[in-house]
C-alpha atoms as a PDB file:
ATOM      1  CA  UNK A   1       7.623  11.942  -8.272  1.00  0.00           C
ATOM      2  CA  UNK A   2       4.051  13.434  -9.811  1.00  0.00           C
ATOM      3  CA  UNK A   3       3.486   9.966 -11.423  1.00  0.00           C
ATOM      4  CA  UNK A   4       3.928   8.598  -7.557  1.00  0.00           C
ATOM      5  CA  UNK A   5       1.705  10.778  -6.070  1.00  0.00           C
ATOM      6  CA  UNK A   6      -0.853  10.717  -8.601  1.00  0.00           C
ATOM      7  CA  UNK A   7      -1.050   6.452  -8.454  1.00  0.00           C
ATOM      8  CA  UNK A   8      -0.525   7.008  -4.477  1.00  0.00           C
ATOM      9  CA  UNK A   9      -3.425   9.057  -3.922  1.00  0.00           C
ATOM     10  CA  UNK A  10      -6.071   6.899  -5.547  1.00  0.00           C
ATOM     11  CA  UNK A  11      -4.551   3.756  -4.048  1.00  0.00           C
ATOM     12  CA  UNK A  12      -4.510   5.444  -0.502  1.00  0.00           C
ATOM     13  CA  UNK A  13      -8.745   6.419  -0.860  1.00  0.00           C
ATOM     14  CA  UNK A  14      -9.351   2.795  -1.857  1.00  0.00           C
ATOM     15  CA  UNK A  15      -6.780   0.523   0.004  1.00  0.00           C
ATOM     16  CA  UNK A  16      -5.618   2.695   2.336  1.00  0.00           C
ATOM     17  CA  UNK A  17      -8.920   3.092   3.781  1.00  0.00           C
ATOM     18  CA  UNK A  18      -9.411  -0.497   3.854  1.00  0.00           C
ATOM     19  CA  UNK A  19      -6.460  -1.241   5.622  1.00  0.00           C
ATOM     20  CA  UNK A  20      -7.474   1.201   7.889  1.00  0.00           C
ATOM     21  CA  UNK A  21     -10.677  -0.399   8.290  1.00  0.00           C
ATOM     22  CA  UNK A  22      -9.165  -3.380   9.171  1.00  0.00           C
ATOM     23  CA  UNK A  23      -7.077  -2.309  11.933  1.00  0.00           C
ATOM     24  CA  UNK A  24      -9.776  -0.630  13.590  1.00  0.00           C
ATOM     25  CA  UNK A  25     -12.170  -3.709  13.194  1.00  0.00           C
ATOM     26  CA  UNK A  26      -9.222  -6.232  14.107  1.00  0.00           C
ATOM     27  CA  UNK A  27      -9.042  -3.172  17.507  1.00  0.00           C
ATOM     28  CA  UNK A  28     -12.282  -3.391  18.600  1.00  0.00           C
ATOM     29  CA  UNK A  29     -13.101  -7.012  18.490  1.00  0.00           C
ATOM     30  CA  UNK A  30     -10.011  -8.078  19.975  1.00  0.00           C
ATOM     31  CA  UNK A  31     -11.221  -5.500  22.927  1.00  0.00           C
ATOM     32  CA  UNK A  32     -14.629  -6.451  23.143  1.00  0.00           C
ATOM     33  CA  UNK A  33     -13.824 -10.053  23.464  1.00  0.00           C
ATOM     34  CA  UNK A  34     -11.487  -9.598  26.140  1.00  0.00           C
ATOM     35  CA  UNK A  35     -14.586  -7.863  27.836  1.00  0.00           C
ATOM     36  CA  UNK A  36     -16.677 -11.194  27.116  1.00  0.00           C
ATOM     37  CA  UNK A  37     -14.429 -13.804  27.932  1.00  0.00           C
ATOM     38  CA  UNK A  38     -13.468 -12.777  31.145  1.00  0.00           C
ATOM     39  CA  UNK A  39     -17.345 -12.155  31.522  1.00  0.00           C
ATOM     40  CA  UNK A  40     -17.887 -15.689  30.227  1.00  0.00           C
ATOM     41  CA  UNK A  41     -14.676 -17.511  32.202  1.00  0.00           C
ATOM     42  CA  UNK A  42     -15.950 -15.768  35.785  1.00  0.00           C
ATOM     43  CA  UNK A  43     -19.541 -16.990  35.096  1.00  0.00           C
ATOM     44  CA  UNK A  44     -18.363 -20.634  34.187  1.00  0.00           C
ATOM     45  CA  UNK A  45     -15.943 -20.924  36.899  1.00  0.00           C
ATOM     46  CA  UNK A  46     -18.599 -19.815  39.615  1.00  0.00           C
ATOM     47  CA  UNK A  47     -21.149 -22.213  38.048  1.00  0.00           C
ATOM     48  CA  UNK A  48     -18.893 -24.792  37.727  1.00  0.00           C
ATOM     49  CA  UNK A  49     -15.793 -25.129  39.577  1.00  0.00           C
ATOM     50  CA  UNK A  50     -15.233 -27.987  42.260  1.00  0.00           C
ATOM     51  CA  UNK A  51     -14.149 -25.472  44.689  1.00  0.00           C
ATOM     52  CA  UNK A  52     -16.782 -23.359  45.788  1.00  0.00           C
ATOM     53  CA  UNK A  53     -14.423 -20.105  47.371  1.00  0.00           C
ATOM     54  CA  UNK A  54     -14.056 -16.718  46.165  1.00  0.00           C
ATOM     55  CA  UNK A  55     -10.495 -16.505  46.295  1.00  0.00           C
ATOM     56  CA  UNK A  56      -9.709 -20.086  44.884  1.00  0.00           C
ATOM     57  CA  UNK A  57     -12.255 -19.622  41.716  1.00  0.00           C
ATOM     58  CA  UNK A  58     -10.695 -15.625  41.160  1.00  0.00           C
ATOM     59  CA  UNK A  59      -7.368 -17.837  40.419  1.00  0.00           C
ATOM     60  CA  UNK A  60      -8.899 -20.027  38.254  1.00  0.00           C
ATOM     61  CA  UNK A  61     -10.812 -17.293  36.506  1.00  0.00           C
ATOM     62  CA  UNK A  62      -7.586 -15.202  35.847  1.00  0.00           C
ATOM     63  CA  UNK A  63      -5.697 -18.248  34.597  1.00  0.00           C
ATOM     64  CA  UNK A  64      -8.151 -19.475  32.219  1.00  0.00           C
ATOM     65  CA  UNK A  65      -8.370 -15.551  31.257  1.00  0.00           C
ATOM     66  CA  UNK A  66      -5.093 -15.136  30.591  1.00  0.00           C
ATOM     67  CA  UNK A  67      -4.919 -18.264  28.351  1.00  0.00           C
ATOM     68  CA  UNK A  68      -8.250 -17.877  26.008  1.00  0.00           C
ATOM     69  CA  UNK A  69      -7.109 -14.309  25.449  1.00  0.00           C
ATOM     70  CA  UNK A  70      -3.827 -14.565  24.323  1.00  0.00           C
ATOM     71  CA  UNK A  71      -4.870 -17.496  22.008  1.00  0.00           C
ATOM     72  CA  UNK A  72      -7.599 -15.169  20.554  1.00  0.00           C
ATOM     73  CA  UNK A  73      -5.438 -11.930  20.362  1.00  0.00           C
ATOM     74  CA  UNK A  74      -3.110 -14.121  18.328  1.00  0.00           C
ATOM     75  CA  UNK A  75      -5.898 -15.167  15.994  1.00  0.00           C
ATOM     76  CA  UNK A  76      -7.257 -11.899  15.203  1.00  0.00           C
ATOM     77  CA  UNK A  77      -4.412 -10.694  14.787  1.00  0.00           C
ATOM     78  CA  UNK A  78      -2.828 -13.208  12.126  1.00  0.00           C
ATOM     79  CA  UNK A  79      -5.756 -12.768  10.401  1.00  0.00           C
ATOM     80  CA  UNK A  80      -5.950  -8.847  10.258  1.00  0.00           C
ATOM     81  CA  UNK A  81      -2.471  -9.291   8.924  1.00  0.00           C
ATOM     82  CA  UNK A  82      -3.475 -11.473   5.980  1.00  0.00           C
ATOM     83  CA  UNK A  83      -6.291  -8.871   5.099  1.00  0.00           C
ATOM     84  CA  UNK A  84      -3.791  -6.099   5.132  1.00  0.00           C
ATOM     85  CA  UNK A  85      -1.130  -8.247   2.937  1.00  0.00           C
ATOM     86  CA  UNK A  86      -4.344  -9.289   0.055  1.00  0.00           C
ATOM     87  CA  UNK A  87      -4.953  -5.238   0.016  1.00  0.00           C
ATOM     88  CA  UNK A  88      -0.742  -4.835  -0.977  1.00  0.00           C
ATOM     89  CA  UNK A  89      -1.724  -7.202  -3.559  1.00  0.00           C
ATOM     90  CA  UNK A  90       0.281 -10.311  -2.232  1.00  0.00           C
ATOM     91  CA  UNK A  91      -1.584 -13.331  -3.100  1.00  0.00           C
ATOM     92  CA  UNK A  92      -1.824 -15.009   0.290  1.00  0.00           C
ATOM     93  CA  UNK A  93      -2.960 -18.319  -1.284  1.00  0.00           C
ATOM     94  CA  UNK A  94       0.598 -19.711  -2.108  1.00  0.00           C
ATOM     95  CA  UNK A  95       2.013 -18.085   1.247  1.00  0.00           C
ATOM     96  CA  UNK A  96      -0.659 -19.971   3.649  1.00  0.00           C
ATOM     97  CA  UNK A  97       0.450 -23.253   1.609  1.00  0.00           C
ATOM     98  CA  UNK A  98       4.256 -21.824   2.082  1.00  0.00           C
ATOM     99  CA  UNK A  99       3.679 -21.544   5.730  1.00  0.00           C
ATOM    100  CA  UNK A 100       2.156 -24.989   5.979  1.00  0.00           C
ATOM    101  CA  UNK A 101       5.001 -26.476   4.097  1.00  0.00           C
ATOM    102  CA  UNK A 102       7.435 -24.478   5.872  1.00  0.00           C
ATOM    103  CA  UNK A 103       5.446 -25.846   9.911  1.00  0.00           C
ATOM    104  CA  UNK A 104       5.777 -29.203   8.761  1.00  0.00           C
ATOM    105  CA  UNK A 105       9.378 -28.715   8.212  1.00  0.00           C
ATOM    106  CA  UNK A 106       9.640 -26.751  11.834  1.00  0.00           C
ATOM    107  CA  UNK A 107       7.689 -29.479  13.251  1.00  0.00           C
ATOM    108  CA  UNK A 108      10.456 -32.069  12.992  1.00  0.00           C
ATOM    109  CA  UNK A 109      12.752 -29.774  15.138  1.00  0.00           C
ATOM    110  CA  UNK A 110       9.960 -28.198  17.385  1.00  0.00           C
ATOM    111  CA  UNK A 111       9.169 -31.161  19.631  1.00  0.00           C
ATOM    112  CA  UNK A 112      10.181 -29.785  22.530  1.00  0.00           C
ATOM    113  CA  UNK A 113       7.836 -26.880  21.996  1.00  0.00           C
ATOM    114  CA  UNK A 114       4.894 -29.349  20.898  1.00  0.00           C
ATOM    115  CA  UNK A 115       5.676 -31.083  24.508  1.00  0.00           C
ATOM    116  CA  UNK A 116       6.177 -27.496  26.469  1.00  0.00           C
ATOM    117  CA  UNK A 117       2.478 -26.672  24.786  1.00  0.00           C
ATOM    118  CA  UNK A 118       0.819 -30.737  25.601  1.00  0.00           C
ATOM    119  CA  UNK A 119       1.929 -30.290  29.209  1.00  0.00           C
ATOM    120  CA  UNK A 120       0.676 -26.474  29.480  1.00  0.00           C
ATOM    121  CA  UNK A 121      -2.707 -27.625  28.517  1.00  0.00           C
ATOM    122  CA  UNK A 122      -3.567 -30.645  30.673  1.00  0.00           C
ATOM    123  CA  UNK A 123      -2.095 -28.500  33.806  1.00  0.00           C
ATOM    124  CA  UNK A 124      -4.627 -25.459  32.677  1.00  0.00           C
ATOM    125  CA  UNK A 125      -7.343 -28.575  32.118  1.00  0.00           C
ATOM    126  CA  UNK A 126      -6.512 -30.436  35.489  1.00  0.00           C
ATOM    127  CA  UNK A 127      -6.215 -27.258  37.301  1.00  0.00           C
ATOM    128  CA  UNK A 128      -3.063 -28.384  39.167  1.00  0.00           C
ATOM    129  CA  UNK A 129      -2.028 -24.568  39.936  1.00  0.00           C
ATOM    130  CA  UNK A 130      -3.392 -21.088  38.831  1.00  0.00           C
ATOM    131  CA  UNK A 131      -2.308 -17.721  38.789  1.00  0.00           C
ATOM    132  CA  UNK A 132      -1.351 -16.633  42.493  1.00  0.00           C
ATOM    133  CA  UNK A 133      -0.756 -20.420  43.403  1.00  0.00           C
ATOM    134  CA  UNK A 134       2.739 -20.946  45.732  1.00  0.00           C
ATOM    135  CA  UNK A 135       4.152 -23.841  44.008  1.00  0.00           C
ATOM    136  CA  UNK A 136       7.046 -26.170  43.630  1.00  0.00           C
ATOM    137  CA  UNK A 137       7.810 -27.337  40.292  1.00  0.00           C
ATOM    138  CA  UNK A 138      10.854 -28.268  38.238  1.00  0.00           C
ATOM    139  CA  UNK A 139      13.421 -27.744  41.528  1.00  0.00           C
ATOM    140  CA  UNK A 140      11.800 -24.675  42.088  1.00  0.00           C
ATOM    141  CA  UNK A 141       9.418 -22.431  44.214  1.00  0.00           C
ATOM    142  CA  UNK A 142       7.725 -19.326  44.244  1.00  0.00           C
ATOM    143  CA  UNK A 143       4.505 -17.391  43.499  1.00  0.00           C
ATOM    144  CA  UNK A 144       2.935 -18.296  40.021  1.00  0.00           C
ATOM    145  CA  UNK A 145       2.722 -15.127  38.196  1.00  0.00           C
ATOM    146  CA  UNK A 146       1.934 -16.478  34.469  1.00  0.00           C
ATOM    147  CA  UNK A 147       0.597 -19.507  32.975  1.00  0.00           C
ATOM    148  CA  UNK A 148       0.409 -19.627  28.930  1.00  0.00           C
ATOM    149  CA  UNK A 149       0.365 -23.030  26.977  1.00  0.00           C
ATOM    150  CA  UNK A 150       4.268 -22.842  26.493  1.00  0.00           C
ATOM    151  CA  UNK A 151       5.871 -21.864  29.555  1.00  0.00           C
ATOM    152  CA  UNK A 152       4.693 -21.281  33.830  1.00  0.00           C
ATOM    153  CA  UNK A 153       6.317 -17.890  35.463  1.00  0.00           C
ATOM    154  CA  UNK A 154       7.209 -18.043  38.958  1.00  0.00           C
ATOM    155  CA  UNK A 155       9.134 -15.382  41.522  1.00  0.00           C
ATOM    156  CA  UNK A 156      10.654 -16.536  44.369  1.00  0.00           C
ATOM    157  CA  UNK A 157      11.070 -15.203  47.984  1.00  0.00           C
ATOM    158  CA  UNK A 158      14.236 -13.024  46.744  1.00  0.00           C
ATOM    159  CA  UNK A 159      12.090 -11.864  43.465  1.00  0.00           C
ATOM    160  CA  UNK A 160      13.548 -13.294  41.060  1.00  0.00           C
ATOM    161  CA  UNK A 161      11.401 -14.480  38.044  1.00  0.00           C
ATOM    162  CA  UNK A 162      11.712 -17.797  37.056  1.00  0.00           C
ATOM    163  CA  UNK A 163      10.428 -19.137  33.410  1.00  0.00           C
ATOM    164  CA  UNK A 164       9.955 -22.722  33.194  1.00  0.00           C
ATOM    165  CA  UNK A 165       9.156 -24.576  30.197  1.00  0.00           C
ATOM    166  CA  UNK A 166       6.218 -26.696  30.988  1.00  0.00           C
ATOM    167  CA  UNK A 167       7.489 -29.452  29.545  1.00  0.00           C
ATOM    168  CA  UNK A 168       9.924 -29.811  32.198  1.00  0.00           C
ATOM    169  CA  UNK A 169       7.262 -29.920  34.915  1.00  0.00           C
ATOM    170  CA  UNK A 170       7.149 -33.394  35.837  1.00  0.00           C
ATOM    171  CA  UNK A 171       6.396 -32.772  39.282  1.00  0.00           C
ATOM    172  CA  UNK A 172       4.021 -29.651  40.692  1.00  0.00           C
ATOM    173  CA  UNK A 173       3.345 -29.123  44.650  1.00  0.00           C
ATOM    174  CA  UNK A 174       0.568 -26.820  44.893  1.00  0.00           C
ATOM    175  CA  UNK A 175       1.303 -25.189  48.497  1.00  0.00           C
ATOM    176  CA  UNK A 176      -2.125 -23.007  48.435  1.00  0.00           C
ATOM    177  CA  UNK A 177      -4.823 -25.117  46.914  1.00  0.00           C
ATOM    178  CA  UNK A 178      -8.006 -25.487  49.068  1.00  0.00           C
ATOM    179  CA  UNK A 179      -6.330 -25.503  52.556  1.00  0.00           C
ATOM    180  CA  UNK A 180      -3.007 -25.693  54.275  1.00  0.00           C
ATOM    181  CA  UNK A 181      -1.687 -26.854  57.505  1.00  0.00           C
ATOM    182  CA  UNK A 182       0.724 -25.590  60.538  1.00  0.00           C
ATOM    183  CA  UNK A 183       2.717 -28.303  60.417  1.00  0.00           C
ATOM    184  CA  UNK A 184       5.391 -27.834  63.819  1.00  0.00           C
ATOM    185  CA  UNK A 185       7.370 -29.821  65.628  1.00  0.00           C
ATOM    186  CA  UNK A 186       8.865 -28.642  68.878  1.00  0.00           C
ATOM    187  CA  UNK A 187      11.271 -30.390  70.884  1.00  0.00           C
ATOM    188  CA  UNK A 188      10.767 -30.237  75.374  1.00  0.00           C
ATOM    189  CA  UNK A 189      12.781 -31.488  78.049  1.00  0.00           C
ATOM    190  CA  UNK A 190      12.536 -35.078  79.262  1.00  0.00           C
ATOM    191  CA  UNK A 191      11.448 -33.802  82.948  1.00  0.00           C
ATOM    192  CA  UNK A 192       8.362 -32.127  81.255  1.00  0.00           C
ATOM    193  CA  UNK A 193       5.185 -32.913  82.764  1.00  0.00           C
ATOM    194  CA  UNK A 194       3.273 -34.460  79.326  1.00  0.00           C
ATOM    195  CA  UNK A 195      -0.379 -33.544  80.535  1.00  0.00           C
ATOM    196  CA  UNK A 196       0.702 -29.916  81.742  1.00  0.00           C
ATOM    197  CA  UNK A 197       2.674 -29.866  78.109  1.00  0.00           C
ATOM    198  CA  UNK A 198      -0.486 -30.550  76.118  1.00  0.00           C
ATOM    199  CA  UNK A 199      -2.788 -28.608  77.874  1.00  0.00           C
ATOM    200  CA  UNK A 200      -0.868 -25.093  77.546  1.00  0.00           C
ATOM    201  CA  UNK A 201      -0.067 -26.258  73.890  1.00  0.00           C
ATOM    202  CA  UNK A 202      -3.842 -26.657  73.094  1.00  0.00           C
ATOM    203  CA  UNK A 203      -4.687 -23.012  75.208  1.00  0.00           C
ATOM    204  CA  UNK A 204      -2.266 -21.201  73.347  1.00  0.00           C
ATOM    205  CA  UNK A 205      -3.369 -22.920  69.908  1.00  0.00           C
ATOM    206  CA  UNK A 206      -6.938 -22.021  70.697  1.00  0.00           C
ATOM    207  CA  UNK A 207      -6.000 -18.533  71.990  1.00  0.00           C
ATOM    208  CA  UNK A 208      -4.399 -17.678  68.655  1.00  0.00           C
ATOM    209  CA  UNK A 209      -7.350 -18.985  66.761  1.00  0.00           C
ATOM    210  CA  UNK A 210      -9.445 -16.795  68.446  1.00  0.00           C
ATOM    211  CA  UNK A 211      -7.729 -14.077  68.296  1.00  0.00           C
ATOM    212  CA  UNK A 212      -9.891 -10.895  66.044  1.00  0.00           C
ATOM    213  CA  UNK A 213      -5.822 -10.247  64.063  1.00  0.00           C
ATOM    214  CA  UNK A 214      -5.730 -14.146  63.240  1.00  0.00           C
ATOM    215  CA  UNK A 215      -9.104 -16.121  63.354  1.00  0.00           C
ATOM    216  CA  UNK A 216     -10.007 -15.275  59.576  1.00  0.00           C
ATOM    217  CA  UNK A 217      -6.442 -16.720  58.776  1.00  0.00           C
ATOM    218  CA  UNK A 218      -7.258 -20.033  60.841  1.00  0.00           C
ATOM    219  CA  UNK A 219      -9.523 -23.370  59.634  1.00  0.00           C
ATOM    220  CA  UNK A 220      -8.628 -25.128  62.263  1.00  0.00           C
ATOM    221  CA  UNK A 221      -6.695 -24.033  65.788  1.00  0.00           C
ATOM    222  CA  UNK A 222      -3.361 -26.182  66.199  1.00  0.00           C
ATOM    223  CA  UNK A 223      -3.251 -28.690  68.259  1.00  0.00           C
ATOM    224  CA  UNK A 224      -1.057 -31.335  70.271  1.00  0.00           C
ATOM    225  CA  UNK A 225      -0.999 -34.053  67.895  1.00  0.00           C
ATOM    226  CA  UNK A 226       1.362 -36.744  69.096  1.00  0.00           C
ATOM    227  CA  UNK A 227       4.578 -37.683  70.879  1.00  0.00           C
ATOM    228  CA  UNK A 228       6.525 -38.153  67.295  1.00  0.00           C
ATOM    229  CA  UNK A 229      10.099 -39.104  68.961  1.00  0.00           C
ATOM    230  CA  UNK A 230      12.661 -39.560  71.366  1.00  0.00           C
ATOM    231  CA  UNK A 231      15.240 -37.164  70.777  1.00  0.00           C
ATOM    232  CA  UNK A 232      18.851 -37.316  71.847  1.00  0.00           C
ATOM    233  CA  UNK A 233      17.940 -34.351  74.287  1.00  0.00           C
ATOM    234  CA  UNK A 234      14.701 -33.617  73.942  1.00  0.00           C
ATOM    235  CA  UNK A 235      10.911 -35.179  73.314  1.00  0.00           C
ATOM    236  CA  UNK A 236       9.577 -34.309  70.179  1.00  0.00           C
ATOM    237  CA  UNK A 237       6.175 -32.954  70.379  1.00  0.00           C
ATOM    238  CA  UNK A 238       4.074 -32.688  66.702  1.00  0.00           C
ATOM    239  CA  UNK A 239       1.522 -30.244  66.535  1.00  0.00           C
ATOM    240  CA  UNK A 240      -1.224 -30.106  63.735  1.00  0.00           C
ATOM    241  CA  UNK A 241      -3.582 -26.958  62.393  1.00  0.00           C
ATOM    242  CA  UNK A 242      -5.343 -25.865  59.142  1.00  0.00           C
ATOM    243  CA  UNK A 243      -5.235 -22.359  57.603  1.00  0.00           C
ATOM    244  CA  UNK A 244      -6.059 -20.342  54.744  1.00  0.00           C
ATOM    245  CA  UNK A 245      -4.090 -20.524  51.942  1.00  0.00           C
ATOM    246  CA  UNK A 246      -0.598 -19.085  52.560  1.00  0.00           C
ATOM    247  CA  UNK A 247      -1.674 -18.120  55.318  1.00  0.00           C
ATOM    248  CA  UNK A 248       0.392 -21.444  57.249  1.00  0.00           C
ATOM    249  CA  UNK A 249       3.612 -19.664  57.185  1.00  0.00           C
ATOM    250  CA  UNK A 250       2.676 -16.353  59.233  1.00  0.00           C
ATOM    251  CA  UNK A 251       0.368 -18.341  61.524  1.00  0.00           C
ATOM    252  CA  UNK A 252       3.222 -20.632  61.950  1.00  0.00           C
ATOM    253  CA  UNK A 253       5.717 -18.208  62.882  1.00  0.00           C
ATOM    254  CA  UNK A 254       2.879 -16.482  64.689  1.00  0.00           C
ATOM    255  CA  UNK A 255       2.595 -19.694  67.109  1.00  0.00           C
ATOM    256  CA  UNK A 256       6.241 -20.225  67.368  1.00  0.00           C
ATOM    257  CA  UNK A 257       6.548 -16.512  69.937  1.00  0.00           C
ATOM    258  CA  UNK A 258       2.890 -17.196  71.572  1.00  0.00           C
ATOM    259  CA  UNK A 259       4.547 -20.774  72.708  1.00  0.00           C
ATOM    260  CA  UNK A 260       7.964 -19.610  73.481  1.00  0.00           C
ATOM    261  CA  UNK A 261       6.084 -17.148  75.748  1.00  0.00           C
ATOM    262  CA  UNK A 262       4.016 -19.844  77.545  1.00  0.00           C
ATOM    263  CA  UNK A 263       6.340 -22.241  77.689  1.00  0.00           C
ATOM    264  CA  UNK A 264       8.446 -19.959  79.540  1.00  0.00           C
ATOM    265  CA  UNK A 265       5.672 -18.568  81.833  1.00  0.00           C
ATOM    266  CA  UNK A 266       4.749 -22.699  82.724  1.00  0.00           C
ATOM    267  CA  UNK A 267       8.274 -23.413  83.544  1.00  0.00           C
ATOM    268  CA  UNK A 268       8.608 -25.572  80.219  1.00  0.00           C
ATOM    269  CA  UNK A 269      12.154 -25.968  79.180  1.00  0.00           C
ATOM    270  CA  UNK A 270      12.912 -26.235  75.201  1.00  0.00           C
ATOM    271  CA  UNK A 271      16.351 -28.150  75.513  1.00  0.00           C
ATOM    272  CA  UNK A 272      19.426 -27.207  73.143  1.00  0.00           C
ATOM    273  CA  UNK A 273      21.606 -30.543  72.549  1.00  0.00           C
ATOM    274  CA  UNK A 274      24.621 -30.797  74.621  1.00  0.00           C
ATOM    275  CA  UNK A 275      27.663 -32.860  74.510  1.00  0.00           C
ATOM    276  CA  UNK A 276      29.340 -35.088  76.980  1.00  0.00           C
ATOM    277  CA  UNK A 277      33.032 -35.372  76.915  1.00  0.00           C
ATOM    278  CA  UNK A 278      34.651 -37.929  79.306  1.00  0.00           C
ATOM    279  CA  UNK A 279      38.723 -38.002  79.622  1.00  0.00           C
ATOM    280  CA  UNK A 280      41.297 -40.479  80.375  1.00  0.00           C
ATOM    281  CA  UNK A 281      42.180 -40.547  83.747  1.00  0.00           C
ATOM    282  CA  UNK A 282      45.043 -37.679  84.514  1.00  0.00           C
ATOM    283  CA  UNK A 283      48.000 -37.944  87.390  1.00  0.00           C
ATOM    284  CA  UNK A 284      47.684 -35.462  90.058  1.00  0.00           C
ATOM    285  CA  UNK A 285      50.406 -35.886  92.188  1.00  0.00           C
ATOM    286  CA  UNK A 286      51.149 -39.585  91.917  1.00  0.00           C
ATOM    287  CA  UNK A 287      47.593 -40.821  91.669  1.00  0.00           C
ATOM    288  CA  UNK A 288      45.018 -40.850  89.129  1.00  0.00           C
ATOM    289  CA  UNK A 289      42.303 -38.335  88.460  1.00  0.00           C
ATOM    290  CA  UNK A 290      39.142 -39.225  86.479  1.00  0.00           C
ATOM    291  CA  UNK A 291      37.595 -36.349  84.928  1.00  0.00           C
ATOM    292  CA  UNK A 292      34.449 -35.703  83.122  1.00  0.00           C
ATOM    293  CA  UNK A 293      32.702 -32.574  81.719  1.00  0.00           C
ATOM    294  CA  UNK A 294      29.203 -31.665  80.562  1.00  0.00           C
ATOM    295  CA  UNK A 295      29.332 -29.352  77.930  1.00  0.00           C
ATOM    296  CA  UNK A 296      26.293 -27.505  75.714  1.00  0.00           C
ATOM    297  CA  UNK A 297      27.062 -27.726  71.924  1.00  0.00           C
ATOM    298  CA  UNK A 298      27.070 -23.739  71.996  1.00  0.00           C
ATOM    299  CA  UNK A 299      30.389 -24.120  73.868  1.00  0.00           C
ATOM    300  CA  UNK A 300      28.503 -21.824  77.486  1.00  0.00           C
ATOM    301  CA  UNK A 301      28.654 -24.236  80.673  1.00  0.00           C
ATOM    302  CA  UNK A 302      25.614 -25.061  81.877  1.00  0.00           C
ATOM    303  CA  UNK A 303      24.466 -24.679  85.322  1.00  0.00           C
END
């Protein structure tokens, strides 16, 4: 136990403090470039990218963050470690060429990861979604949380966190990029008065965009679009807007009660389908009876 102590205590004031050392070191410039990359990334992306709006090139900025850091952290780290194993004495030469033997080996049986890591870095380098982005991809939707080079994190509307391989993202829909629309169709009766229709549409649509709770949420106030069909009980009215970025689904929902309210005010019925049901002719006392019956799908007689 003396003979330990005594070869311990020498080896601790020279390789001890190294390793020491090196931990600190490894420490403090994996902080401080953390500090300078997301420095760096937010000057780029400002300089640089396409879309010139705070809130689109904060995304970007984060994503790109998130990516350089982690592949630096790893770095410093790895080689931090290698320091610490030369001061133990392991000769780190044959290891490295053990490793590389040993990744060629992995390689063979890795290729899903190689195509997981390929995919994660053209969507980083296309910028098809960023951290924040509501997105479709792979048969599923939600808020991107994460994006590395292996893998894309989403949560959906119940909050559940999703981890998709990007290799499996052959698809992506990028609901909040840029812009998006109020996209609504509405259906009215068949006695509605078409000019009257499109005038109270367009009043309430510009009403709501000027509204001080809802103008900074609207690009452009909806609008009557078009006549898009000829329903089985009702004419099918299309109306057309631009928002903020996820902003379409509360101004949406928004527009729905503001028409329901002036629709009803202008006398402007919103039909529900109904059902006609004709019947053979019945006897009634030794003659025939033909009877037919107007029915609403909801089962309630109409008026």
């Amino acid at each position: 136990m003396l003979n330990f102590l005594q070869n311990l205590i020498p080896w601790l004031l020279s390789h001890g403090i190294k390793i020491f050392v090196i931990l600190i070191i490894a420490y403090l410039i994996n902080r401080f470039a953390k500090i300078f990359i997301s420095r760096l990334v937010k000057d780029l992306v400002v300089k640089s990218y396409r879309i010139k709006n705070g809130k689109a090139q904060e995304k970007r900025a984060k994503t790109l963050e998130g990516v350089f850091i982690s592949f630096l952290t790893v770095i410093i780290w790895v080689v931090a470690d290698l320091m610490i194993l030369a001061e133990f004495g392991i000769n780190i030469g044959p290891l490295l060429a053990g490793a590389g033997i040993v990744g060629v080996a992995l390689g063979f049986g890795a290729q899903h990861l190689v195509r997981d890591i390929i995919a994660g870095f053209f969507i980083i380098l296309e910028d098809q979604f960023r951290v924040g982005d509501v997105v479709n991809v792979a048969g599923t939707g939600g808020l991107v949380e994460e994006i590395n080079l292996r893998k894309t994190v989403l949560r959906d509307l119940d909050g559940v966190e999703h981890h998709i391989p990007n290799g499996e993202i052959k698809k992506a829909s990028n609901l909040s990029k840029g812009f998006a629309r109020v996209n609504l169709n509405i259906g009215v009766s068949y006695k509605s008065n078409l000019e009257k229709l499109i005038k109270v549409i367009n009043r309430t649509g510009q009403e709501l965009a000027e509204d001080p709770a809802w103008k900074d949420s609207i690009i452009k106030p909806p609008q009557f679009l078009r006549v898009d069909d000829f329903g089985e009980s009702a004419i099918i009215i299309k109306i057309l807007g631009e928002t903020k970025p996820l902003k379409q689904w509360d101004v949406t929902g928004e527009l729905r009660k503001r028409i329901k309210i002036a629709f009803d005010k202008e006398g402007i019925e919103i039909p529900f389908p109904q059902r006609v049901i004709h019947q053979a002719p019945l006897e009634v006392n030794g003659s025939k009876k033909k009877h037919q019956e107007s029915k609403p799908l909801t089962g309630q007689a109409k008026d």
